[in-house]
N, C-alpha and C. Protein backbone atom coordinates (compact mmCIF):
# COMPACT_ATOMS: atom_id res chain seq x y z
N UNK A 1 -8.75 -27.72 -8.51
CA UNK A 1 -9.99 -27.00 -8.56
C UNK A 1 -10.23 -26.34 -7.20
N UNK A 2 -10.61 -25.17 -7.07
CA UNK A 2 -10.97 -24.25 -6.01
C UNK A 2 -12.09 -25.15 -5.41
N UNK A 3 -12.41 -24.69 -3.69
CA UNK A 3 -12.91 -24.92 -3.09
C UNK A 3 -14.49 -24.25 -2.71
N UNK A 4 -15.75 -24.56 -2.85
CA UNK A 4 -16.33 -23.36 -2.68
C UNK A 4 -16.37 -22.72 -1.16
N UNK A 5 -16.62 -21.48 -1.66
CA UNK A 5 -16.99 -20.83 -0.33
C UNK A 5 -17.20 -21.04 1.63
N UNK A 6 -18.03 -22.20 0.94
CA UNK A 6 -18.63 -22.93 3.05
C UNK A 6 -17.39 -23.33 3.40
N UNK A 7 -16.30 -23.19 2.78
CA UNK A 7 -15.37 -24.29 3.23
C UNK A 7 -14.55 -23.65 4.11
N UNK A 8 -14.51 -22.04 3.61
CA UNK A 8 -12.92 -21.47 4.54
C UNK A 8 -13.13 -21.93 6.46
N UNK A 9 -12.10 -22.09 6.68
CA UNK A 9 -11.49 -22.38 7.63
C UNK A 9 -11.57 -21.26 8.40
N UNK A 10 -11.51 -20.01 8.11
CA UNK A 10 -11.80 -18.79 8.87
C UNK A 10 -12.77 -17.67 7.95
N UNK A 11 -12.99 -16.56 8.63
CA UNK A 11 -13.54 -15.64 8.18
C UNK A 11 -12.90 -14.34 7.38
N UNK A 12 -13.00 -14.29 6.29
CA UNK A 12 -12.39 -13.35 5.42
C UNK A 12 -12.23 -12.18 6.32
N UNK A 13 -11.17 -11.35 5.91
CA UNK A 13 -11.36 -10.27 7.08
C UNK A 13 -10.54 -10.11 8.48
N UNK A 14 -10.25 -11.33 8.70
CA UNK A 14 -9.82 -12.33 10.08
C UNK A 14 -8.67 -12.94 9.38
N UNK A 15 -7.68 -13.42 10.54
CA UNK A 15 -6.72 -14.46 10.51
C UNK A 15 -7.20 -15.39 11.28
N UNK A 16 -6.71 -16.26 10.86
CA UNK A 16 -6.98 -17.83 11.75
C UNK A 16 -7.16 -17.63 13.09
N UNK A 17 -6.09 -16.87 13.71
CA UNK A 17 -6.02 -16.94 15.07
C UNK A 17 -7.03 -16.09 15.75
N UNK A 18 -7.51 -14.99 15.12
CA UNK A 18 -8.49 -14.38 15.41
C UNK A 18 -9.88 -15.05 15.10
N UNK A 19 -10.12 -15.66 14.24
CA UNK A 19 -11.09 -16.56 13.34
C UNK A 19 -11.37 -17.65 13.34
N UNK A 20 -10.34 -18.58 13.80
CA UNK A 20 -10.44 -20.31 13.73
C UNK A 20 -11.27 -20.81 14.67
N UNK A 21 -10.98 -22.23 14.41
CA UNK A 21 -11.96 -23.12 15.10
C UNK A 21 -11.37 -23.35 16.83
N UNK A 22 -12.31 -23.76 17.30
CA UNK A 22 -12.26 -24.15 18.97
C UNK A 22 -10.83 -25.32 18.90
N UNK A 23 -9.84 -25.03 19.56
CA UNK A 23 -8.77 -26.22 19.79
C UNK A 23 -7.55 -25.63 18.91
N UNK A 24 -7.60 -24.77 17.91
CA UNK A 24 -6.81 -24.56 16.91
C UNK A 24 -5.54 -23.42 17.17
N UNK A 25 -4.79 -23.59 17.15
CA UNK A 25 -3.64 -22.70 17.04
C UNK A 25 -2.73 -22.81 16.33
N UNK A 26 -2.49 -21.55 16.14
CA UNK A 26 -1.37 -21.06 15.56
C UNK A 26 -0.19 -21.49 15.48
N UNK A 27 0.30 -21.89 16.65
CA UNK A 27 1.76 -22.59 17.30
C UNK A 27 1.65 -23.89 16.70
N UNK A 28 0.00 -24.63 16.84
CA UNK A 28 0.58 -26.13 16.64
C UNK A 28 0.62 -26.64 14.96
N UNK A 29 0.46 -24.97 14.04
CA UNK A 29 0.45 -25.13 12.81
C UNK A 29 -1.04 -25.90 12.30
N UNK A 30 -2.33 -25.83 13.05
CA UNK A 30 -2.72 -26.61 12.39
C UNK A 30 -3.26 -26.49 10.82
N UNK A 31 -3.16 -25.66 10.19
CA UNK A 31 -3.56 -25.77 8.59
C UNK A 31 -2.69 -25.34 7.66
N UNK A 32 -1.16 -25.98 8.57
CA UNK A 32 -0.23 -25.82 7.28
C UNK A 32 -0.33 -26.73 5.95
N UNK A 33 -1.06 -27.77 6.99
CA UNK A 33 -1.44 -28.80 5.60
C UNK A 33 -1.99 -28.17 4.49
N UNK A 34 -2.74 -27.46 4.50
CA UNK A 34 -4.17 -26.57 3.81
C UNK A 34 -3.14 -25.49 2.31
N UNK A 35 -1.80 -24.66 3.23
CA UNK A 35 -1.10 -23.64 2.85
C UNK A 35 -1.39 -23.92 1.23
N UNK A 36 -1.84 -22.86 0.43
CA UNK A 36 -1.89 -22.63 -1.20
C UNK A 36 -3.59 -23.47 -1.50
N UNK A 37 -4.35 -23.53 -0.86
CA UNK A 37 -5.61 -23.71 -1.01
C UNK A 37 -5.89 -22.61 -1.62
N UNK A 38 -7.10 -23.07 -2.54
CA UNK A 38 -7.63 -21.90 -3.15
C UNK A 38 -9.06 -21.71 -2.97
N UNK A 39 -9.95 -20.80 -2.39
CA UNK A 39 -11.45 -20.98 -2.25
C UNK A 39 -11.84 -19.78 -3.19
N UNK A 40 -13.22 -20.41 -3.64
CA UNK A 40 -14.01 -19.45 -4.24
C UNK A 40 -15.03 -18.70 -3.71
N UNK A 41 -14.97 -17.37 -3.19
CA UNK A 41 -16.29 -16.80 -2.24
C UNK A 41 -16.81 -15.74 -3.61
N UNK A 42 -18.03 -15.47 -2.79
CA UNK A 42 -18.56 -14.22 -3.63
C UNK A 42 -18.03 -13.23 -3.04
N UNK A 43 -18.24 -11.94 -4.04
CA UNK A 43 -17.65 -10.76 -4.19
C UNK A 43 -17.94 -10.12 -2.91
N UNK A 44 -18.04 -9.95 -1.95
CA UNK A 44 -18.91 -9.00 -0.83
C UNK A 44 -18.10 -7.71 -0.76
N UNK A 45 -17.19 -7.82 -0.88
CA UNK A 45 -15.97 -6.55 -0.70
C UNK A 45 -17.03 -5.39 -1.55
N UNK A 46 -16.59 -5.80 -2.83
CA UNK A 46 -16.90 -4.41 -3.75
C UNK A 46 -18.28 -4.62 -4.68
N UNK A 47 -18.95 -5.70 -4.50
CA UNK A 47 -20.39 -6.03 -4.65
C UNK A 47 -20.75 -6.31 -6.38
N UNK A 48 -19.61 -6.77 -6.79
CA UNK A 48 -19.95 -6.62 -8.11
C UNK A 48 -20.20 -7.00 -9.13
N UNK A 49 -21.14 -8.70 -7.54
CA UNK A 49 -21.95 -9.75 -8.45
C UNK A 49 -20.88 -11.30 -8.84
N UNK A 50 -19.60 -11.18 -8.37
CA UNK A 50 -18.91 -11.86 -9.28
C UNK A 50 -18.26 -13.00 -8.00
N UNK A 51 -17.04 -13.35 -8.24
CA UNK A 51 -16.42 -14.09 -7.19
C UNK A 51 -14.83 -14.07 -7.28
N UNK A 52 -14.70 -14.09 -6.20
CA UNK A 52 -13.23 -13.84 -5.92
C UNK A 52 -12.51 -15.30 -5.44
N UNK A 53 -11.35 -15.37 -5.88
CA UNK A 53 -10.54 -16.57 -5.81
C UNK A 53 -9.47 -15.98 -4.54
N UNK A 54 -9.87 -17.10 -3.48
CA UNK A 54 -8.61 -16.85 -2.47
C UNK A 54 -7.51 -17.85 -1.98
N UNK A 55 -6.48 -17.72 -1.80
CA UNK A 55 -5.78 -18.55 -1.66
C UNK A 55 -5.25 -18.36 0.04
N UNK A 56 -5.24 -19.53 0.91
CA UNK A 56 -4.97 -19.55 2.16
C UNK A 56 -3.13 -19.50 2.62
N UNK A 57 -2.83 -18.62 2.98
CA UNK A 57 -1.19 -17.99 3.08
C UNK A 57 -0.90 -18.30 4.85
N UNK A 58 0.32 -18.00 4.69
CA UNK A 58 1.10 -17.28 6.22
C UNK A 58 1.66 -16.95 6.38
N UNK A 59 2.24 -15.82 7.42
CA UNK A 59 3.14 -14.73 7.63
C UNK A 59 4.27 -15.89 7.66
N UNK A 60 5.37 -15.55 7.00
CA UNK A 60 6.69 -16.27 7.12
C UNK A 60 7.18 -15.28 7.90
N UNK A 61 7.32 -14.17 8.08
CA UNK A 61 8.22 -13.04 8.96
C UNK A 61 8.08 -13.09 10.21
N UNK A 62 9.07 -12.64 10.42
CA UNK A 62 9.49 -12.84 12.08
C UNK A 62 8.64 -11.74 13.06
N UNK A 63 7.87 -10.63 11.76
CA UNK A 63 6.88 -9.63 12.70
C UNK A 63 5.91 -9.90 12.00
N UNK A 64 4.70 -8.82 12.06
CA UNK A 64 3.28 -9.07 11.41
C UNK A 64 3.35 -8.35 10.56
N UNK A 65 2.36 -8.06 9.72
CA UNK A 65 2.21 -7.32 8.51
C UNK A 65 1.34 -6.65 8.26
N UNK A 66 1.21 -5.07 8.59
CA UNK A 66 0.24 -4.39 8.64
C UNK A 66 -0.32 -3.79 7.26
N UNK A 67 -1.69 -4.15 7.03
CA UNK A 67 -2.37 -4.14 5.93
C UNK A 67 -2.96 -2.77 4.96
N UNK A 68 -1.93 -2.42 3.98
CA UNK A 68 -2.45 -1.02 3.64
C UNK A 68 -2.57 -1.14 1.85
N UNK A 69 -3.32 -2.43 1.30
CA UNK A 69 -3.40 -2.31 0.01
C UNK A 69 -2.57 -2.87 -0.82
N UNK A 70 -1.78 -3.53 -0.05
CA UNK A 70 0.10 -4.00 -0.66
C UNK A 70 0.29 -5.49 -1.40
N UNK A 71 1.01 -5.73 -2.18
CA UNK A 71 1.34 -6.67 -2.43
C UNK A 71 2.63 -7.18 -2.22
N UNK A 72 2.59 -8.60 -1.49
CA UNK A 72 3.64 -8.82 -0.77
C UNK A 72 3.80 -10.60 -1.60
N UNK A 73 5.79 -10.54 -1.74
CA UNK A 73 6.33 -11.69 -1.78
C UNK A 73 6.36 -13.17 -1.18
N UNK A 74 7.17 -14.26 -1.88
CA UNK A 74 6.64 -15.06 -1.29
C UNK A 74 7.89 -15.15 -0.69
N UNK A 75 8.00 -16.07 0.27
CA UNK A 75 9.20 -16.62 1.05
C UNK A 75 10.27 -17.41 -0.08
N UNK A 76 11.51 -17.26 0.09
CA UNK A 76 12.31 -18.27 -0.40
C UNK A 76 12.81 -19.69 0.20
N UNK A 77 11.90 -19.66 1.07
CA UNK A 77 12.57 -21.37 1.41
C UNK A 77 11.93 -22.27 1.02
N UNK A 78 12.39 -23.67 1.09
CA UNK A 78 11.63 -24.96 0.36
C UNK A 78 10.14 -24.93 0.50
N UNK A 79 9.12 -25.03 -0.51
CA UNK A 79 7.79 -25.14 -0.50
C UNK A 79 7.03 -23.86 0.38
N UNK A 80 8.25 -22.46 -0.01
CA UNK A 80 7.42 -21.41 0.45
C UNK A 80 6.12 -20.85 -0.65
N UNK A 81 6.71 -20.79 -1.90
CA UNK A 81 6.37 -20.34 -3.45
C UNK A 81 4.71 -20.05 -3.37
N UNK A 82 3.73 -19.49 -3.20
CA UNK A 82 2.81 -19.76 -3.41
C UNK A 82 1.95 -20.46 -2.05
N UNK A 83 2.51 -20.21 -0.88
CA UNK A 83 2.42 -20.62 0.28
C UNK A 83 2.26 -19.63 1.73
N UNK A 84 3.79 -19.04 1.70
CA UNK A 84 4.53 -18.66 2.78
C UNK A 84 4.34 -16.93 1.91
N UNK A 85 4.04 -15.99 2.99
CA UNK A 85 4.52 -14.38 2.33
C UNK A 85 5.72 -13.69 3.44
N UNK A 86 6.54 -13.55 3.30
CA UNK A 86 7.64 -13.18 3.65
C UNK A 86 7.52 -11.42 4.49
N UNK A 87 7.25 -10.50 3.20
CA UNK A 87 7.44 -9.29 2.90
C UNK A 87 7.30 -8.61 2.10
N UNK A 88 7.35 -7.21 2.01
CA UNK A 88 6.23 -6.39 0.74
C UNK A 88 7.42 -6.96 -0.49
N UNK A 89 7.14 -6.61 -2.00
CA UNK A 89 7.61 -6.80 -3.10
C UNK A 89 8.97 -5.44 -3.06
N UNK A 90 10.04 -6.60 -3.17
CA UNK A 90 10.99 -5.56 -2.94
C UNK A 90 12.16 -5.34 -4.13
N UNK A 91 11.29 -5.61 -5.39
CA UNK A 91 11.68 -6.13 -6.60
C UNK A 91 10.68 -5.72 -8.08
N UNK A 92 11.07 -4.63 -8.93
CA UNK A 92 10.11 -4.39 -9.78
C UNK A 92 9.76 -5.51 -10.61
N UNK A 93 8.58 -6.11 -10.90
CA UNK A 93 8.16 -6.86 -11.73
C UNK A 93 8.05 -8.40 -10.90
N UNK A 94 8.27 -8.67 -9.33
CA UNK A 94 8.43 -10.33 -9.06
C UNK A 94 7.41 -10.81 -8.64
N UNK A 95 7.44 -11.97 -9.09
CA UNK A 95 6.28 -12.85 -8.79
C UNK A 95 5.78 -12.03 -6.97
N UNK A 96 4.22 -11.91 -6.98
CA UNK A 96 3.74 -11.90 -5.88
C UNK A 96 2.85 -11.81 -5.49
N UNK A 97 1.73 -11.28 -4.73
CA UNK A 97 0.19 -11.47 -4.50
C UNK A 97 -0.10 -10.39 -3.43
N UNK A 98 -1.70 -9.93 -3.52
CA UNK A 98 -2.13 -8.75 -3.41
C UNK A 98 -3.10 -9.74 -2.24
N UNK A 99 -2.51 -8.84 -1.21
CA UNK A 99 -3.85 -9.13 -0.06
C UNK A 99 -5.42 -9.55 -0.06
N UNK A 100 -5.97 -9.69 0.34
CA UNK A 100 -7.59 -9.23 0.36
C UNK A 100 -8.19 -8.71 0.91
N UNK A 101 -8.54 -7.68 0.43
CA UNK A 101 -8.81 -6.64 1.20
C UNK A 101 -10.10 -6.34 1.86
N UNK A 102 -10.51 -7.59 1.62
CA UNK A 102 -11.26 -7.59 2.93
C UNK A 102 -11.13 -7.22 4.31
N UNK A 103 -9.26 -7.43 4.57
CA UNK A 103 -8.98 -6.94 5.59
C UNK A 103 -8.82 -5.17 5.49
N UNK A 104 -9.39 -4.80 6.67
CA UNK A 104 -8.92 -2.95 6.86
C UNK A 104 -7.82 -2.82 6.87
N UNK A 105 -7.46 -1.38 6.47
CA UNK A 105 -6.30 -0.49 6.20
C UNK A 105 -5.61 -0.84 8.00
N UNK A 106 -4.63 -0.61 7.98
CA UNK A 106 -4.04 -0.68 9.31
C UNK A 106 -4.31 -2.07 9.99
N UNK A 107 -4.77 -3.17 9.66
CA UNK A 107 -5.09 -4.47 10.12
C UNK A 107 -3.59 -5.26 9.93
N UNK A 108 -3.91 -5.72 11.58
CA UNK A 108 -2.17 -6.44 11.47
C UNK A 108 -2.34 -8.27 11.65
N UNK A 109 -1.67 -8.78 10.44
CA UNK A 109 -1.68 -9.96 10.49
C UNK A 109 -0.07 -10.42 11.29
N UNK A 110 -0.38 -11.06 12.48
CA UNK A 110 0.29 -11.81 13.62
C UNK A 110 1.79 -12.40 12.77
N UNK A 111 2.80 -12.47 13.17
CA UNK A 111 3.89 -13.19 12.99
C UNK A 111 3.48 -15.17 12.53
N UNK A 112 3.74 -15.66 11.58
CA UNK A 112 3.14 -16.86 11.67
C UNK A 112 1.79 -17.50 11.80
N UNK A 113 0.67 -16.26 11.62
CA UNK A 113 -0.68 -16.67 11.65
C UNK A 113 -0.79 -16.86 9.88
N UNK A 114 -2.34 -17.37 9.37
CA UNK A 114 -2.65 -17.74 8.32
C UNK A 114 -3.81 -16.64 7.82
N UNK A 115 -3.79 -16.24 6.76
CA UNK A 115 -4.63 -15.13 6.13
C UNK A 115 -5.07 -15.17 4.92
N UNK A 116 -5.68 -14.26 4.10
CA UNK A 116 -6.19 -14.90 2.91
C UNK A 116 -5.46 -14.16 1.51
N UNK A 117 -4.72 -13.98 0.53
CA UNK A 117 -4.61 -13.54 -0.51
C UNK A 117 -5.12 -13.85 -1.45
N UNK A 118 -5.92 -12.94 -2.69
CA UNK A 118 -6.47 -12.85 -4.32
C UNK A 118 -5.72 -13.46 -5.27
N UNK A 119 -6.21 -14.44 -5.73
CA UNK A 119 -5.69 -15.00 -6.68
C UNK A 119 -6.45 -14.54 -7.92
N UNK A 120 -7.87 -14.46 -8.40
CA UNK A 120 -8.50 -13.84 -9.12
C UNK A 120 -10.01 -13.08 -8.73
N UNK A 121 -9.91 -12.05 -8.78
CA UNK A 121 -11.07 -11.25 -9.18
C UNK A 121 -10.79 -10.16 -8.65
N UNK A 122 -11.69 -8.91 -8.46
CA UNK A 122 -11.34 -7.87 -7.80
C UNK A 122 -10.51 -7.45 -6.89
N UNK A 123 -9.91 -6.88 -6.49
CA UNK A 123 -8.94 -6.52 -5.43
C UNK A 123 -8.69 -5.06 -5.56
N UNK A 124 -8.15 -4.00 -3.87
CA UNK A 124 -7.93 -2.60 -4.81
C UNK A 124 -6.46 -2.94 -4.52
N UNK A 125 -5.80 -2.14 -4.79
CA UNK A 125 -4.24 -2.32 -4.78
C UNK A 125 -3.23 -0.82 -5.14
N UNK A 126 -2.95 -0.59 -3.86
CA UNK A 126 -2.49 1.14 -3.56
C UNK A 126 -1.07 1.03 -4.97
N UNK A 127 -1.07 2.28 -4.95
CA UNK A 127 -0.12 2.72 -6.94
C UNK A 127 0.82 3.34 -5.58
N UNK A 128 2.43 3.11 -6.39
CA UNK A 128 3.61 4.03 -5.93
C UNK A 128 3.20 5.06 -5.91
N UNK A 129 4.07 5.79 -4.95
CA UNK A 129 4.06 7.38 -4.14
C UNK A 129 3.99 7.92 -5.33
N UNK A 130 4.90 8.53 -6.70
CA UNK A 130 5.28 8.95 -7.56
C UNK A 130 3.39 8.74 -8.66
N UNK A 131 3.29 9.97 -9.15
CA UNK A 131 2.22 10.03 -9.90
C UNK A 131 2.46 8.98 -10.81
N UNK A 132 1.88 8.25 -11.26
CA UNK A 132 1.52 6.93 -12.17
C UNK A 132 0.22 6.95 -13.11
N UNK A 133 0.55 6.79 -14.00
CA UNK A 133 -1.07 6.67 -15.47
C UNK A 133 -0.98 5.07 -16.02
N UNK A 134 -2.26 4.77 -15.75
CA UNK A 134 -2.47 3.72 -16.47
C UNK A 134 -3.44 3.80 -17.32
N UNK A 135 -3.53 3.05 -18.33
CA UNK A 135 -4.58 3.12 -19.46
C UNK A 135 -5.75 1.71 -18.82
N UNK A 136 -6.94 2.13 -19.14
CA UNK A 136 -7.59 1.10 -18.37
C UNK A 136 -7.34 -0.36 -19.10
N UNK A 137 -7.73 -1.08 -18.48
CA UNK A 137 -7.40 -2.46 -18.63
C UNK A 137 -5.71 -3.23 -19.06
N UNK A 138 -5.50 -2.16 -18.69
CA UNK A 138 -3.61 -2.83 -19.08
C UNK A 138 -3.25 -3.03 -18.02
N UNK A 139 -1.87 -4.13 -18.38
CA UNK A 139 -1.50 -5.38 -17.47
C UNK A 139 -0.71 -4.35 -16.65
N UNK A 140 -0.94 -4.97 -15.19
CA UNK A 140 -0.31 -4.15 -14.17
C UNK A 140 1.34 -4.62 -13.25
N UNK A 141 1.98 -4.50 -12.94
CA UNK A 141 3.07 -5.28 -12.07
C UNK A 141 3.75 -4.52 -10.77
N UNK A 142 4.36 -5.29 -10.09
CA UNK A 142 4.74 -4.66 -8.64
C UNK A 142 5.96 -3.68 -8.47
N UNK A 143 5.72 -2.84 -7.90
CA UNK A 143 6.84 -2.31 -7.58
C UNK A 143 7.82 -2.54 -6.20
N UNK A 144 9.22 -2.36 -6.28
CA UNK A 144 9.74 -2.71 -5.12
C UNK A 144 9.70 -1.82 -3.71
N UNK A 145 8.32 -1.29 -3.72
CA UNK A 145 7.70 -1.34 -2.19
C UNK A 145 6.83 -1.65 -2.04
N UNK A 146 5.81 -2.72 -2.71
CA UNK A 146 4.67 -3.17 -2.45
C UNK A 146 3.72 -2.51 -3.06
N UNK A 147 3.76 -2.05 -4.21
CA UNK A 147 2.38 -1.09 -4.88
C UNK A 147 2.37 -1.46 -6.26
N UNK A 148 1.30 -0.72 -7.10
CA UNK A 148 1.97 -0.96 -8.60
C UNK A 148 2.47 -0.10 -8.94
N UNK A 149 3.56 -0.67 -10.08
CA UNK A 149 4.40 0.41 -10.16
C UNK A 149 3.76 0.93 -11.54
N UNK A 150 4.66 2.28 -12.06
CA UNK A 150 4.20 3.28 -12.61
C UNK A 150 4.88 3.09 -14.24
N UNK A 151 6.05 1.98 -14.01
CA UNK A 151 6.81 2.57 -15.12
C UNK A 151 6.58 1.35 -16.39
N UNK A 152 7.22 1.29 -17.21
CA UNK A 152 6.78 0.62 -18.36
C UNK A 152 7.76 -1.38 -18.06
N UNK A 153 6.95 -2.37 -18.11
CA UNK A 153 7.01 -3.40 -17.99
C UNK A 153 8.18 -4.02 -19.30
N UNK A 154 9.14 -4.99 -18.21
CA UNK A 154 9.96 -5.40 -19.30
C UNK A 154 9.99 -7.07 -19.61
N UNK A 155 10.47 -7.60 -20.09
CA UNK A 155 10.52 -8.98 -20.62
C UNK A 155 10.78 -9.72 -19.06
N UNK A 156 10.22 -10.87 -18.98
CA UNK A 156 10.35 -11.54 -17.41
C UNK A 156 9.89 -11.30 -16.16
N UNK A 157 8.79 -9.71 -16.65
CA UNK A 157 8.50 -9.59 -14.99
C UNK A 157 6.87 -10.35 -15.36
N UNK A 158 6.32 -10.45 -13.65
CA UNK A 158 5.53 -10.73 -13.18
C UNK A 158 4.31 -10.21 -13.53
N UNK A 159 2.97 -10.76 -14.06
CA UNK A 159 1.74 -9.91 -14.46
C UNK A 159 0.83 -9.87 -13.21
N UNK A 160 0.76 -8.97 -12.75
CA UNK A 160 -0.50 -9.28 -11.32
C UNK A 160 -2.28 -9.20 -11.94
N UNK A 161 -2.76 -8.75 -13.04
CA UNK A 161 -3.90 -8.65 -13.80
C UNK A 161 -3.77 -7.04 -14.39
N UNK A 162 -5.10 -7.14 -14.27
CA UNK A 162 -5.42 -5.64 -15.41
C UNK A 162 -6.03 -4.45 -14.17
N UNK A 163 -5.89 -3.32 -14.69
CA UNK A 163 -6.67 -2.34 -13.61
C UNK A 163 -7.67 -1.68 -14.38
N UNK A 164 -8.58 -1.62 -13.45
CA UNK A 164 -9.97 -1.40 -14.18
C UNK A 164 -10.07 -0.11 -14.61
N UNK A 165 -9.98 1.25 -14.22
CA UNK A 165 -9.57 2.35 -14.83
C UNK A 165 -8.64 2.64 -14.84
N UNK A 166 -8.12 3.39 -16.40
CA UNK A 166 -7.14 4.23 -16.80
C UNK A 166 -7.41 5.77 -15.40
N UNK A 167 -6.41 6.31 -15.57
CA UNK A 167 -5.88 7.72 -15.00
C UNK A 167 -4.68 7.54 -14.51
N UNK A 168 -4.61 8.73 -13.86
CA UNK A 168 -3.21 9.00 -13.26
C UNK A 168 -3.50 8.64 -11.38
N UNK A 169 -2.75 8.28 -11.06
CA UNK A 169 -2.82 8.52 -9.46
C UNK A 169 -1.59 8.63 -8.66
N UNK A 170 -1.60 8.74 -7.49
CA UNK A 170 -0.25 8.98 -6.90
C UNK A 170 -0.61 8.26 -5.12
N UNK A 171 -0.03 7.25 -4.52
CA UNK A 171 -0.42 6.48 -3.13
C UNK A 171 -1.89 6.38 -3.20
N UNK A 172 -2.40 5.66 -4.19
CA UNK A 172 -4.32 5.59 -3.83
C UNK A 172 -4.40 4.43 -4.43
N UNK A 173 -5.25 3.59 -3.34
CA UNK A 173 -5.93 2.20 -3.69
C UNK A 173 -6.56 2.26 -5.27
N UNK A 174 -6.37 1.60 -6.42
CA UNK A 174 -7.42 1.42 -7.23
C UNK A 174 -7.42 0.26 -7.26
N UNK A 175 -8.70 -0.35 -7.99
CA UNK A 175 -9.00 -1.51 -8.24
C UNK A 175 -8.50 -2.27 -9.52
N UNK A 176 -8.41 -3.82 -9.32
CA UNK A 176 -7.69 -4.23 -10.26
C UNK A 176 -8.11 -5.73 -10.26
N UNK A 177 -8.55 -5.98 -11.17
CA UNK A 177 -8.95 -7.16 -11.41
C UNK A 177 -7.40 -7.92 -11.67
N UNK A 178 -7.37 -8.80 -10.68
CA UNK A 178 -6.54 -9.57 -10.40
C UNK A 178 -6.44 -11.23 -11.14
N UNK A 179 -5.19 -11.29 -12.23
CA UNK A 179 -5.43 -12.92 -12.13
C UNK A 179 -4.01 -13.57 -12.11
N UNK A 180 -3.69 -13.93 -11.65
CA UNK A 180 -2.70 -14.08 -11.01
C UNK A 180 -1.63 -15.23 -12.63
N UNK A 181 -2.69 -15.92 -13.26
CA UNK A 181 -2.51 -16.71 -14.64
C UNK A 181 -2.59 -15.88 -15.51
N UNK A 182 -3.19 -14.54 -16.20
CA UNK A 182 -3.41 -14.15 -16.92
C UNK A 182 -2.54 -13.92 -17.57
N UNK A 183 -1.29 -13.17 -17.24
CA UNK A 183 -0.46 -13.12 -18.10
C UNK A 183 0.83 -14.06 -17.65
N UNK A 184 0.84 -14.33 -15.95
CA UNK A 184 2.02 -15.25 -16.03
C UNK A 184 3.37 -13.89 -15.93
N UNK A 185 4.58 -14.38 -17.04
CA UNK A 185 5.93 -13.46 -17.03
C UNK A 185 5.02 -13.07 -18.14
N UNK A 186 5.66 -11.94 -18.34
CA UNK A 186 5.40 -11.07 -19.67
C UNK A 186 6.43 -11.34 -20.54
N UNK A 187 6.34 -11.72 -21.44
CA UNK A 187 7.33 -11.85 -22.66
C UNK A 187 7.84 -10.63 -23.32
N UNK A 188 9.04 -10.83 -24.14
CA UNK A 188 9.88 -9.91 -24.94
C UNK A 188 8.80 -9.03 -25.60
């Protein structure tokens, strides 16, 4: 069961290291214990009454990760899954998770600091370069540079949720109600 709100450890928006408590660093790992927590805050991002599910992450990469709408993979090493984010989705359809964008465009999360990713509710989430149409509320999935992709979903990939309007777009944030369970793999 999610955690409510009073609880995060830092400030949405913020990484730990920018955000944490007095004594706390980065180096000495202190809330790896914590890694795949899930808190429940209200909506403040996009105001739309509701609540957003976050889950507490960390840069596994050896650089930082500058924040432009993306959805990024998890690490492959032991007990990364749902933990550790590696790097953008470099794989159509794989399991992965959409920032929160609470943080600004161009916001760089530190090599090994801790940050927050959407597990459910709103989120916007930038569409591949290439013009893309979605019909509203249909299931969305990643493309292998970190966006959603445009093209038609096959048996085994990854469901990231639904996007709230249909149209066409081409590199532009839309919003997308995110659930990370909803569909799970997509079946045959």
């Amino acid at each position: 069961m999610p955690l409510r709100g009073n609880n995060l450890p830092f400030a949405r928006g913020t990484t730990f290291s920018d955000g944490g408590g007095i004594g706390m660093t980065v180096a000495n790992e202190s809330l790896d214990h914590m890694l795949g927590a899930e808190f429940v805050v209200a909506d403040t991002v996009h105001e739309l009454g509701g609540e957003v599910v976050l889950r507490l992450l960390k840069n596994d990469a050896d650089t930082a990760l500058t924040m432009a709408n993306n959805v990024y993979k998890f690490g492959t090493d032991a007990y990364d899954y749902g933990r550790k984010v590696d790097a953008l989705t470099d794989t159509v359809g794989q399991a992965c998770i959409p920032i929160d964008d609470a943080y600004a465009t161009g916001f760089s999360i530190p090599s090994k600091d801790y940050f927050w990713g959407v597990v459910r509710g709103p989120c916007n989430i930038r569409t591949e370069a290439g013009a893309i149409t979605h019909a509203v509320h249909s299931e969305v999935i990643c493309d292998d540079l970190g966006c959603l992709y445009g093209g038609t979903m096959t048996a085994g990939q990854f469901v990231i949720g639904t996007v709230d309007q249909g149209g066409s777009t081409s590199d532009t944030a839309v919003l997308v109600w995110v659930d990370l369970w909803l569909g799970g793999i997509k079946g045959s």
